[in-house]
Protein backbone atom coordinates (compact mmCIF):
# COMPACT_ATOMS: atom_id res chain seq x y z
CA UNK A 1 -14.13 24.52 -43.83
CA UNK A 2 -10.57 24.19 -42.93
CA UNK A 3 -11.01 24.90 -39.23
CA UNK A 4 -13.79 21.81 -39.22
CA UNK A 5 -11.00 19.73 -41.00
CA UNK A 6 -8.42 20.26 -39.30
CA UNK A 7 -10.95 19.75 -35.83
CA UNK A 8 -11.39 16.51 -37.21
CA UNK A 9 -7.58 15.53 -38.02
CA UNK A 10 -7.03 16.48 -34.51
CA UNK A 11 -10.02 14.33 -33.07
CA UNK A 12 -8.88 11.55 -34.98
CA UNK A 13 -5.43 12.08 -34.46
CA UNK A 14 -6.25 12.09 -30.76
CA UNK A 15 -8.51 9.02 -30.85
CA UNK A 16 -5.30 6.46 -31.27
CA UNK A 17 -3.49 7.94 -28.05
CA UNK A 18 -6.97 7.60 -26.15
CA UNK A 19 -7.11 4.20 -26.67
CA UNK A 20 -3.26 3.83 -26.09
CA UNK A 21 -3.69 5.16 -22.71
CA UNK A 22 -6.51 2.99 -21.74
CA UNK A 23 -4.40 -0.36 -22.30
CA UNK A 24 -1.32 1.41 -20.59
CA UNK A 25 -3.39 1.97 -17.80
CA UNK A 26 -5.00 -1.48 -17.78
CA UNK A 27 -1.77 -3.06 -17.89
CA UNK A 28 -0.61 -0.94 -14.56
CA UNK A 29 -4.06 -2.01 -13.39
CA UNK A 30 -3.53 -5.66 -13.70
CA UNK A 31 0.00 -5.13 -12.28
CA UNK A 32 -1.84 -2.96 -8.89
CA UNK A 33 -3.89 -6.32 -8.52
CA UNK A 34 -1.03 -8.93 -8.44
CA UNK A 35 0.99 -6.99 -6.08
CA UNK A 36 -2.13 -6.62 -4.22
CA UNK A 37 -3.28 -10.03 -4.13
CA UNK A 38 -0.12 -11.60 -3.60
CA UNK A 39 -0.37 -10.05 -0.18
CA UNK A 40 -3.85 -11.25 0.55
CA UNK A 41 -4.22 -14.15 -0.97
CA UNK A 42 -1.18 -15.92 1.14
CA UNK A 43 -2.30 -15.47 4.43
CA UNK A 44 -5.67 -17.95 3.90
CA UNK A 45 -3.34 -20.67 3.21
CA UNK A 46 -1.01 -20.77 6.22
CA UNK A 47 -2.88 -23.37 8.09
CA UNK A 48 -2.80 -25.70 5.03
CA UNK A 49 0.78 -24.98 4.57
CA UNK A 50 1.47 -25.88 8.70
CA UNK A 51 -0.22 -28.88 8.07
CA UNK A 52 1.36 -30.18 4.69
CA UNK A 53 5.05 -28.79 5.79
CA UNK A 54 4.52 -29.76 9.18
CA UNK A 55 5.58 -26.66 10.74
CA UNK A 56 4.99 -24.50 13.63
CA UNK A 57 2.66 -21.14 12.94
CA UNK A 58 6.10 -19.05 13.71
CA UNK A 59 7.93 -20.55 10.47
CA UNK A 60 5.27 -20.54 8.34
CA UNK A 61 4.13 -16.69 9.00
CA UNK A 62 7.21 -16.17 7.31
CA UNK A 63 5.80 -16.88 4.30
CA UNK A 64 4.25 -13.46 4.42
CA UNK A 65 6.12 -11.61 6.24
CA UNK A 66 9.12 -12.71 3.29
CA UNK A 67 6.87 -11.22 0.71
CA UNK A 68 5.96 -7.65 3.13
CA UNK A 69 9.78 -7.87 3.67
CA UNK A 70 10.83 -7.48 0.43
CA UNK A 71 8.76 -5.20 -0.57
CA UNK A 72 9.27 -2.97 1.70
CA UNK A 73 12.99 -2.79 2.05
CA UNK A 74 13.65 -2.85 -1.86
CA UNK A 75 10.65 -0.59 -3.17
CA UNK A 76 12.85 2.76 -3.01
CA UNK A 77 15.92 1.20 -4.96
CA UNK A 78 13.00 -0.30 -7.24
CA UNK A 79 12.16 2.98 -8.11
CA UNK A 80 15.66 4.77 -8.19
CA UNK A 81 16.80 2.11 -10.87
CA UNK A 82 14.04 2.40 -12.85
CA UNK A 83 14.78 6.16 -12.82
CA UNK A 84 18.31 5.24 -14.13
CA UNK A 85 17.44 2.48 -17.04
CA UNK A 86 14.26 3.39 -17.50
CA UNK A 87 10.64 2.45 -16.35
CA UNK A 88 9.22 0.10 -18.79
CA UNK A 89 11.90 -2.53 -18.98
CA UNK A 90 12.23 -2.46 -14.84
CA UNK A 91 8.21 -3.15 -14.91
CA UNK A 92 8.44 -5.59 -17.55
CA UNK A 93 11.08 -7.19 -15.23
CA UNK A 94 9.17 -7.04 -11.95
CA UNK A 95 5.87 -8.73 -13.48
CA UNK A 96 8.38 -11.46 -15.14
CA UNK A 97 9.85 -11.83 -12.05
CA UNK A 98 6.60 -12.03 -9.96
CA UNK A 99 5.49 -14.61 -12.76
CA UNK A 100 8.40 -16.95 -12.41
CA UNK A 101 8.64 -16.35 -8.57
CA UNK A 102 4.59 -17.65 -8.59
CA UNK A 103 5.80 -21.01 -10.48
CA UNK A 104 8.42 -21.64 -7.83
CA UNK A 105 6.28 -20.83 -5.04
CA UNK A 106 3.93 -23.47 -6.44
CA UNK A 107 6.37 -25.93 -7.18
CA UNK A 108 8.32 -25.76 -3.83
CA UNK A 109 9.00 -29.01 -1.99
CA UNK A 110 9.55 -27.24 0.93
CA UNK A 111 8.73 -24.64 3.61
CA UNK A 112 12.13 -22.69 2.96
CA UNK A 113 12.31 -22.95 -0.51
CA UNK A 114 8.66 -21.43 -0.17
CA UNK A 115 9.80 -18.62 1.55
CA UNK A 116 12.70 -17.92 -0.39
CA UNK A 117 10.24 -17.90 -3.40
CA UNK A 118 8.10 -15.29 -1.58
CA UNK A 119 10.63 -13.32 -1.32
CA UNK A 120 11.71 -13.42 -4.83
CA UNK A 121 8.33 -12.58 -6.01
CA UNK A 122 8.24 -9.78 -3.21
CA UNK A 123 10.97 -8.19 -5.81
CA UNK A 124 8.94 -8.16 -8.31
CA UNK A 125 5.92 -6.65 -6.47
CA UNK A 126 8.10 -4.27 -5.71
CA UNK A 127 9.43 -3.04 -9.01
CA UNK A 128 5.43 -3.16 -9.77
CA UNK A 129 4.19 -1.15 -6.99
CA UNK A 130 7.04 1.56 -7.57
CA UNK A 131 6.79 1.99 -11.49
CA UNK A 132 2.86 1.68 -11.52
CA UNK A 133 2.03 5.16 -9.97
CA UNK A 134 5.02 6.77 -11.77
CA UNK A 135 3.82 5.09 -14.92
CA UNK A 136 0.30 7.31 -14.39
CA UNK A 137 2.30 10.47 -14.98
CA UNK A 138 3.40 9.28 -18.90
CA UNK A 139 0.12 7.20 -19.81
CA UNK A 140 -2.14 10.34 -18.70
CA UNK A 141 -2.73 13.90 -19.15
CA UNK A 142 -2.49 16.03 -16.07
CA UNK A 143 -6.60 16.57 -15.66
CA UNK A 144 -7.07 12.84 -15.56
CA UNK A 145 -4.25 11.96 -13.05
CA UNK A 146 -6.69 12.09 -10.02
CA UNK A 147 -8.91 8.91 -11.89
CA UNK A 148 -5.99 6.96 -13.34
CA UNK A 149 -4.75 7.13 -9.24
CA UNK A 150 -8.32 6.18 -8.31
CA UNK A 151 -8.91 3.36 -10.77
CA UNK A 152 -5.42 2.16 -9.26
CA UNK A 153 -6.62 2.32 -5.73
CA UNK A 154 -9.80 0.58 -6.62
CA UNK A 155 -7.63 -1.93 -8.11
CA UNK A 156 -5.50 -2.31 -5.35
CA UNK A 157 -8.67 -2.49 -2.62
CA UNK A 158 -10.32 -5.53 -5.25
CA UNK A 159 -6.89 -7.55 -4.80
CA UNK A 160 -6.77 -6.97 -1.46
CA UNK A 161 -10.41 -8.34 -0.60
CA UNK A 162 -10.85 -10.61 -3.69
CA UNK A 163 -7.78 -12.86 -1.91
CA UNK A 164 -8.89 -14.41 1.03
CA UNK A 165 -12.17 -15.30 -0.63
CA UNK A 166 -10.35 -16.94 -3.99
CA UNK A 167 -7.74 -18.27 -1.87
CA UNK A 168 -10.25 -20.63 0.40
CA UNK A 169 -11.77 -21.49 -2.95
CA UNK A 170 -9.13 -22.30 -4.74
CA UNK A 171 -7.03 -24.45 -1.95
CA UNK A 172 -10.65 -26.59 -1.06
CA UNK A 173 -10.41 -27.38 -4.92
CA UNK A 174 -6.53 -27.83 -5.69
CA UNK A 175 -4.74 -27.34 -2.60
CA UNK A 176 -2.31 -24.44 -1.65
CA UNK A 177 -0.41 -24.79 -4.41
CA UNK A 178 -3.27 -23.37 -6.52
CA UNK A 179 -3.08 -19.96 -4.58
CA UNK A 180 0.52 -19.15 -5.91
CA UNK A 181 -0.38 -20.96 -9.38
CA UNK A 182 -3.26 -18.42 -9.90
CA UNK A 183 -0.90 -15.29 -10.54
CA UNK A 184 1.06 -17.64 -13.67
CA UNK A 185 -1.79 -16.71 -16.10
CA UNK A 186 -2.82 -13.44 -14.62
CA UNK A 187 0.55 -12.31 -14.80
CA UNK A 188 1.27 -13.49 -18.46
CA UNK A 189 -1.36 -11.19 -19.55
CA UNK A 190 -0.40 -8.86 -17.45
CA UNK A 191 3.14 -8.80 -19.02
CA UNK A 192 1.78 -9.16 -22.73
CA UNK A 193 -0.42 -6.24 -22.33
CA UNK A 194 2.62 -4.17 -20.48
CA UNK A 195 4.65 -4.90 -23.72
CA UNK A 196 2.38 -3.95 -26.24
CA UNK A 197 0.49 -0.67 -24.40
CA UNK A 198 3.77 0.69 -22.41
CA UNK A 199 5.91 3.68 -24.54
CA UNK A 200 9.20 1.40 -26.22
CA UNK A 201 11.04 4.90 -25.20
CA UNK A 202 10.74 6.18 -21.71
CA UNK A 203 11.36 10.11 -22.49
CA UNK A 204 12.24 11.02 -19.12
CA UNK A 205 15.09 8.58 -18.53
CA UNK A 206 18.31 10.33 -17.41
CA UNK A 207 20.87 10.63 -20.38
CA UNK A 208 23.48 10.62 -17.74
CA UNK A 209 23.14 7.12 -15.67
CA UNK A 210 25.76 7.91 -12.95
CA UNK A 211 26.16 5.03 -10.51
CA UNK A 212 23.90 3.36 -8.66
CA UNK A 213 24.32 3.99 -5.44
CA UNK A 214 25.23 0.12 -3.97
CA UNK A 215 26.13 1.44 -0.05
CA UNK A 216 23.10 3.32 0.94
CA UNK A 217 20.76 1.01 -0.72
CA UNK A 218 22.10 -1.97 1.36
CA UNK A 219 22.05 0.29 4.70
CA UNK A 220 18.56 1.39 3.97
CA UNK A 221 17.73 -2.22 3.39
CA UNK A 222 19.14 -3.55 6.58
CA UNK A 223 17.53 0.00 8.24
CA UNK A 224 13.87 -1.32 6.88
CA UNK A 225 14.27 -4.90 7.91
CA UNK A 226 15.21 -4.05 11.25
CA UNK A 227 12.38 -1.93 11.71
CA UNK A 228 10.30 -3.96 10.10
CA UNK A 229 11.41 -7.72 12.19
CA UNK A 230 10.97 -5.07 15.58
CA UNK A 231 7.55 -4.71 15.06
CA UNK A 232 6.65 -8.01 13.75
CA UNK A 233 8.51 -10.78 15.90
CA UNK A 234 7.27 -11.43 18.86
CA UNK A 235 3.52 -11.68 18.39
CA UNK A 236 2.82 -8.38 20.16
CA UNK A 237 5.19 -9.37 22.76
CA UNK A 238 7.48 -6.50 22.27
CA UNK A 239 11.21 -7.42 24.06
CA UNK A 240 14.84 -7.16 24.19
CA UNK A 241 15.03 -8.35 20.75
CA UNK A 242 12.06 -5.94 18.81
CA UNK A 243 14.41 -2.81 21.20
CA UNK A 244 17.80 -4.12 19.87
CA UNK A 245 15.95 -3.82 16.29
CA UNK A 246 14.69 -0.80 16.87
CA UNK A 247 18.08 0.54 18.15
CA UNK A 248 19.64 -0.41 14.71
CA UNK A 249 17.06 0.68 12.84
CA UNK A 250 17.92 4.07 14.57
CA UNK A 251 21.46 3.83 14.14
CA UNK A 252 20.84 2.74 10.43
CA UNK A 253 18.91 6.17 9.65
CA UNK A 254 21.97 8.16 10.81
CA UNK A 255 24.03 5.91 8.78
CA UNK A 256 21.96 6.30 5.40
CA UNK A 257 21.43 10.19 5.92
CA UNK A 258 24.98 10.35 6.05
CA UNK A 259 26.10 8.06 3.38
CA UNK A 260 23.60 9.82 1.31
CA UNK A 261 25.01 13.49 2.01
CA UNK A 262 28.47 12.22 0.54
CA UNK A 263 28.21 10.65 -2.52
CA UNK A 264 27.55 11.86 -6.04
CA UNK A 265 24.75 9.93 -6.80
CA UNK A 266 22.44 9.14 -3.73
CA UNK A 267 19.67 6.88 -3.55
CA UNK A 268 17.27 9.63 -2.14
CA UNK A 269 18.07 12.83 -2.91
CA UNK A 270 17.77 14.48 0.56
CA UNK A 271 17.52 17.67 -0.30
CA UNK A 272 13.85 16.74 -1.42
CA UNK A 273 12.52 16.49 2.24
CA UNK A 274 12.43 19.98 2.61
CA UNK A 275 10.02 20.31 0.14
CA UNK A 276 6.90 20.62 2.45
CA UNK A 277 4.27 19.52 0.36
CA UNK A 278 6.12 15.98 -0.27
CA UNK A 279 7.32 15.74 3.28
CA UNK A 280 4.08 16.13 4.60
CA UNK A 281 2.36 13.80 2.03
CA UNK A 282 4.69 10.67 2.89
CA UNK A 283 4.38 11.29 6.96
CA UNK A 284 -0.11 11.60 5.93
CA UNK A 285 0.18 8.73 4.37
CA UNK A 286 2.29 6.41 7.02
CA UNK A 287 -0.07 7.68 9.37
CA UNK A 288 -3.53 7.09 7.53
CA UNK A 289 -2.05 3.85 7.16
CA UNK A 290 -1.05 3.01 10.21
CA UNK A 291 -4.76 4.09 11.18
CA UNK A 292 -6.52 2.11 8.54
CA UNK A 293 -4.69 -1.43 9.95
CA UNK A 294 -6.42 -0.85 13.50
CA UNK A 295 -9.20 -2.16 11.14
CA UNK A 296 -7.91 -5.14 10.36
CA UNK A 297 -6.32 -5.81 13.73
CA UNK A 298 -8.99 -4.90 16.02
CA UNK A 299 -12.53 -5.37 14.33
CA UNK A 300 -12.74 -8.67 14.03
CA UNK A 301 -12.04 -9.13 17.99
CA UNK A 302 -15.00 -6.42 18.98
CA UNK A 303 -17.27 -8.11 15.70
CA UNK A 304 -17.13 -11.84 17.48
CA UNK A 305 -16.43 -11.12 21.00
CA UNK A 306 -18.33 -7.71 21.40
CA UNK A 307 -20.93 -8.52 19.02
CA UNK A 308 -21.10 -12.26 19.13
CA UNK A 309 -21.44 -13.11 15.16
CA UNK A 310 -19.94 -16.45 13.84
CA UNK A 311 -17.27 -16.50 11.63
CA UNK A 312 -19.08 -16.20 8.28
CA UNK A 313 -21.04 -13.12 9.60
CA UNK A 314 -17.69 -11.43 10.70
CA UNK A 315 -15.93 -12.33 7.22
CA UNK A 316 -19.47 -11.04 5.22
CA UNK A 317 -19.25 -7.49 7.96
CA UNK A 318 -15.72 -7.05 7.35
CA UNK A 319 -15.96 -7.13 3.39
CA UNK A 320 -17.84 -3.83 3.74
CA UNK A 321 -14.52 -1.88 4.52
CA UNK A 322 -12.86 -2.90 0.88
CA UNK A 323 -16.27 -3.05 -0.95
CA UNK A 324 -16.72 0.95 0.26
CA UNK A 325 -12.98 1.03 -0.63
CA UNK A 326 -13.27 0.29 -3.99
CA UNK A 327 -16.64 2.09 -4.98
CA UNK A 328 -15.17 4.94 -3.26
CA UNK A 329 -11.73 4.96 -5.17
CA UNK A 330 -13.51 5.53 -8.42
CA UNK A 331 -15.52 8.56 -7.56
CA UNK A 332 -12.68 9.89 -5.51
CA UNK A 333 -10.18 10.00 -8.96
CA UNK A 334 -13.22 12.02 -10.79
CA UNK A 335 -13.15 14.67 -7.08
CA UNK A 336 -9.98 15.26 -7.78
CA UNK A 337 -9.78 15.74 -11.16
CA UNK A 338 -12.51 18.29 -10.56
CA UNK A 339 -12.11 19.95 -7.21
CA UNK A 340 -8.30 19.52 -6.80
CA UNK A 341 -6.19 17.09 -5.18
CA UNK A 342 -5.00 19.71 -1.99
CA UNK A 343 -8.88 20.08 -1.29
CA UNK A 344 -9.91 16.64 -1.86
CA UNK A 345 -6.71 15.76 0.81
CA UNK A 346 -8.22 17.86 3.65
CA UNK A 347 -11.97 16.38 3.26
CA UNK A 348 -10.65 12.72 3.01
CA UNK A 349 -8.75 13.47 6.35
CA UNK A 350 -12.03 15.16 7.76
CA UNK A 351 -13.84 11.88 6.48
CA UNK A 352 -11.59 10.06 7.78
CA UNK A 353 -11.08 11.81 11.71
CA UNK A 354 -14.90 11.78 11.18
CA UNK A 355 -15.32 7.72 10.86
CA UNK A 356 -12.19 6.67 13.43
CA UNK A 357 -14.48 8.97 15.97
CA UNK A 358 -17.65 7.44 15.20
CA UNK A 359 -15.97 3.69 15.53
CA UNK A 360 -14.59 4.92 18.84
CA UNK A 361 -18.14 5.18 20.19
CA UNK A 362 -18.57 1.69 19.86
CA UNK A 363 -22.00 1.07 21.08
CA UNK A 364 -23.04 -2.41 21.70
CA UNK A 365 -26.72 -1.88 21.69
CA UNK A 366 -26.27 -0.73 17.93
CA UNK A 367 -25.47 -3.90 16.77
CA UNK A 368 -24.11 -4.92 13.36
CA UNK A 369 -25.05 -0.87 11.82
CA UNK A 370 -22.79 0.14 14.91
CA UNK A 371 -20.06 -0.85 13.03
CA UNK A 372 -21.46 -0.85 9.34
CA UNK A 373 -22.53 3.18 9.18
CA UNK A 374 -18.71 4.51 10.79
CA UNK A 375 -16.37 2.19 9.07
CA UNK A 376 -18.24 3.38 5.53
CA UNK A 377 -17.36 6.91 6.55
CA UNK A 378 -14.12 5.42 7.53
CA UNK A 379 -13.13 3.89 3.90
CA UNK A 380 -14.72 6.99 1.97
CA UNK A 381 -12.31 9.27 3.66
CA UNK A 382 -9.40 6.86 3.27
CA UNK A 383 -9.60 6.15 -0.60
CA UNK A 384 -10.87 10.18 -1.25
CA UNK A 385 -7.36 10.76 0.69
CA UNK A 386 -5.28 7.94 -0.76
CA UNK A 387 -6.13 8.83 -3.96
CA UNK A 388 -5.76 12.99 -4.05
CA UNK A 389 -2.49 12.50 -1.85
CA UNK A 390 -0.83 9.85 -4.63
CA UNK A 391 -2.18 12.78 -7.75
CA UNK A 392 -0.58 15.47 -5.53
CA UNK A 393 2.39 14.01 -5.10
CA UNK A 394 3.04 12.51 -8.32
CA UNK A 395 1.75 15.70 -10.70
CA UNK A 396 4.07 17.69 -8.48
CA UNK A 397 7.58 15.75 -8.69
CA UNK A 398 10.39 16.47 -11.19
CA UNK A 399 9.89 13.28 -14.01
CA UNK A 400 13.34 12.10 -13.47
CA UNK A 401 12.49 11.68 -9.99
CA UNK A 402 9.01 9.59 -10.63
CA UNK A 403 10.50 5.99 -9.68
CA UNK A 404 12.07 6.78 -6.64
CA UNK A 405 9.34 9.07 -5.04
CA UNK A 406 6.34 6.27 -6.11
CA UNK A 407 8.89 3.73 -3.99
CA UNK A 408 8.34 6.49 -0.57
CA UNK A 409 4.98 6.92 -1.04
CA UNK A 410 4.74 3.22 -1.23
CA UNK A 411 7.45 2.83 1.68
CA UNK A 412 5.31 5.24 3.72
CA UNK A 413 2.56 3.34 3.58
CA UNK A 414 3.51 -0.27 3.86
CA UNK A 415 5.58 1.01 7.44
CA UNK A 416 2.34 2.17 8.29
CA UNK A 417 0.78 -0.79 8.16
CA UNK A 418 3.64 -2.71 10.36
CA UNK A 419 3.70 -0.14 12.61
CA UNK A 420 -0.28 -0.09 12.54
CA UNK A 421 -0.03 -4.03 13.04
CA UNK A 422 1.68 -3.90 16.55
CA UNK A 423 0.58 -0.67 18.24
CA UNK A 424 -2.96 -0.98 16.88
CA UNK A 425 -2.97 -4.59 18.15
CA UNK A 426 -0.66 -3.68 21.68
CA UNK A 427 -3.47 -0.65 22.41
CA UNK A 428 -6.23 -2.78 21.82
CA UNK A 429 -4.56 -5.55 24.37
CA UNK A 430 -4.00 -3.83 26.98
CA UNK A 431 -7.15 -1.45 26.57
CA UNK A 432 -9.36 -4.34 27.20
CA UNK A 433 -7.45 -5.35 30.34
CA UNK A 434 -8.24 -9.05 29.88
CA UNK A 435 -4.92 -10.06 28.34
CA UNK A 436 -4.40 -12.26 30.90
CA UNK A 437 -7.61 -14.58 29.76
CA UNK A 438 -6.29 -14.96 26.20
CA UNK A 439 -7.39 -12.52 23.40
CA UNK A 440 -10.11 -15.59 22.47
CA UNK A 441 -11.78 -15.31 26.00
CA UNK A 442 -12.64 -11.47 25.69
CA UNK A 443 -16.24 -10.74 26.54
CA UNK A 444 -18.21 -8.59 24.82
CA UNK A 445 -17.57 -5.41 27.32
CA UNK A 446 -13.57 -5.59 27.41
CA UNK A 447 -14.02 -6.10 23.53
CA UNK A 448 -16.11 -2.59 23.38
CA UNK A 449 -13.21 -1.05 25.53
CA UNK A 450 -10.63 -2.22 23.58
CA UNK A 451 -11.86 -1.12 20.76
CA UNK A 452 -12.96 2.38 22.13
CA UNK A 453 -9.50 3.23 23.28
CA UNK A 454 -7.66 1.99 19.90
CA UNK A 455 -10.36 3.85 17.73
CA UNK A 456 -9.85 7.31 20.05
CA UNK A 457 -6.21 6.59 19.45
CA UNK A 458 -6.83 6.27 15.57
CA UNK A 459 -8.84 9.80 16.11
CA UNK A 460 -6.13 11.53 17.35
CA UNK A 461 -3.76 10.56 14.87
CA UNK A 462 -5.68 11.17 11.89
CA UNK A 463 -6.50 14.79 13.25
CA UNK A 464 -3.00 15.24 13.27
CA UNK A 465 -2.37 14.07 9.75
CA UNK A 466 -5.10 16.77 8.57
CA UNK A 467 -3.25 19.74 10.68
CA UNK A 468 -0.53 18.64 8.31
CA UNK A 469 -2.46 18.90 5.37
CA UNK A 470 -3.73 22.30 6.37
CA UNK A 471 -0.44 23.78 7.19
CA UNK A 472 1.17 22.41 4.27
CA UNK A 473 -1.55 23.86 2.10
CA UNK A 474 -1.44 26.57 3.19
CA UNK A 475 2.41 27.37 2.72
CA UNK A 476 1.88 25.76 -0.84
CA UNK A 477 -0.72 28.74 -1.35
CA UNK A 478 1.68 30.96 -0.18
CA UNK A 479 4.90 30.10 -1.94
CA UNK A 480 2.33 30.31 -5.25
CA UNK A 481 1.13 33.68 -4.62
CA UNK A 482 4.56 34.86 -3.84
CA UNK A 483 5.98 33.53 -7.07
CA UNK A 484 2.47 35.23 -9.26
């Protein structure tokens, strides 16, 4: 009688932090899906904003590339400060700041102050981006970190395709304004849930703050944007200015490495590269990433000029890569709660290798299910990998060291996609050999070339993220069975 009492005072005990859980993780939900859709959602409304500001597509491309820009070169500090002061008042911060940042953007009477507001609110996504997945670690228990990361990655894929959709919608009713407006309410619940379902006490914040360290973060942020402006100035013509970038970019990752070797409190710990497993996890997942844009850079050319569809048939074909995406990211949380997230790595890489090969084939007389039946494969190896990869990563690293190793993972990926963006897009240009007729005047052969040579390219890499996987595994089996 006693044992079935005190089952029950445990159940019921247990019940409370169950439901606690849940609206942590819906808050870091809701906060995946602004960041997300803040990217997404912009882009539909640059013609609208070059004819209101009266601008030039150069200037007002900057109104994304402000947002990417931020994010990517601040993400890593994001997540060291919220190591130092704590994670929940840093993410209550970044969805304030993305709030207010939305009002400005909205309100802006012009094209600069628009941009500077996008970047402002690229802050905040940041702070959001880096705390979220190092949030999962404290809201769940271990067995149900491979689901929280899936539910996030489903979140993440519905932000990403919900925007462009919304964002016609809502500027054909309101104007542009309305696409920067949307993310006021959204992110006022957002930030009331936060405050009520996030722990008041962060348990793993450092007793002993140091200093921030102010030198390496500015060199790593000048290091990023220089990368960063190098591969997306131009327009895919790639010149003296995208090599002097690059060249500083170099120089800047000497500079950092050595800053960070000297002082007592470094940004990135460098010592933590030679762990294999996270090494190995951040390169996987610049390279998936830099795989997975090819998608978005190259389809749409082989979907209208190979296959001929209108515009509303490429735009209903293309929503079948984040609609897989999202479905997939679900299931793919449960697989790796259940098989393991090292296993569940390796077949999202096979899936992966096994869809990039398929769209490299890129057979004409298939039509619409030429393109349909691969890029499924495709996006169920992507989100089984992006998924397993984040739950390895994040189960495995010390929890003082949370922030700051979410803000890499998150850095791999998003100079994935840049670098995706222009050697995807430069492959694809010269594979079709018609770059001299204007990337609108392909025909449907040079379009099935192009696509065949950036899609064998795509193969290759992603066979070399999974030799990565399996070597790193295996010395992670290893170093186990040496240590039992």
């Amino acid at each position: 009688m006693a044992i079935t009492e005190q089952n029950r005072d445990g159940r019921a005990s247990a019940l409370p932090r169950m439901q606690s859980a849940r609206w942590a993780l819906a808050s870091l939900s809701l906060a995946t899906l602004l960041s997300s859709l803040g990217t997404s959602i912009a882009s539909v409304g640059l013609p609208s904003l070059m004819q209101n500001f009266g601008a030039s597509f150069q200037s007002v491309q900057w109104v994304v590339l402000a947002y990417l820009l931020a994010i990517t070169t601040l993400i890593v500090s994001a997540g060291r400060l919220a190591d130092m002061f704590g994670r929940r008042p840093l993410l209550l911060g970044g969805i304030a700041l993305f709030t207010s940042a939305s009002v400005l953007c909205g309100l802006a009477p012009t094209l600069w102050l628009l941009i500077a507001a996008r970047a402002v609110q690229g802050l905040g996504a940041a702070l959001m981006m880096a705390l979220t997945l190092a949030f999962v670690a404290e809201t769940v228990s271990k067995d149900r970190t491979g689901s929280a990361m899936g539910l996030l990655g489903a979140m993440s894929a519905i932000g990403t395709t919900l925007g462009p959709s919304l964002g016609g919608l809502l500027i054909a009713s309101f104007g542009w304004r309305a696409i920067f407006l949307v993310n006021v309410p959204l992110g006022l619940l957002t930030f009331a849930l936060a405050w009520r379902a996030l722990p008041a006490r962060n348990k793993t914040a450092q007793v002993d703050r140091g200093t921030f360290d102010v030198m390496g973060t500015a060199l790593l942020a000048l290091t990023l944007a220089a990368y960063a402006l190098a591969m997306t100035l131009g327009r895919g013509n790639f010149g003296s200015l995208n090599i002097s970038l690059l060249v500083a970019a170099g120089i800047g990752v000497f500079l950092f490495a050595a800053v960070q070797a000297r002082v007592k409190n470094p940004l990135i710990q460098l010592a933590s590269f030679r762990d294999l497993q996270l090494s190995a996890s951040l390169v996987m997942s610049l390279i998936v990433a830099t795989v997975m844009m090819a998608i978005l850079v190259v389809a749409p050319f082989y979907l209208s000029r190979g296959l001929g569809l209108d515009a509303a048939m490429v735009g209903a074909v293309l929503s079948t890569g984040p609609l897989v995406s999202t479905l997939s990211a679900l299931v793919a949380g449960r697989l790796t709660d259940r098989f393991g997230a090292h296993r569940m790595v390796i077949a999202g890489l096979l899936g992966l290798a096994t869809g990039t090969f398929l769209l490299s084939l890129a057979m004409l007389r298939l039509g619409i299910a030429g393109y349909v039946v691969p890029i499924t494969v495709t996006c169920i190896g992507y989100a089984l990998f992006q998924t397993s990869n984040n739950a390895a990563v994040m189960t495995g690293v010390d929890a003082g060291q949370r922030g700051v190793v979410s803000g890499l993972l998150n850095l791999a990926r998003n100079l994935g996609l840049i670098t995706g963006a222009s050697l995807m897009g430069a492959i694809f240009a010269v594979a079709s050999a018609e770059g001299h007729l204007g990337i609108g005047l392909l025909s449907s052969e040079a379009a099935a070339r192009g696509m065949q040579v950036t899609f064998q390219t795509a193969t290759v890499l992603a066979l070399v993220a999974l030799l990565l996987a399996l070597v790193s595994t295996r010395a992670v089996g290893r170093a186990e069975s040496r240590v039992s």
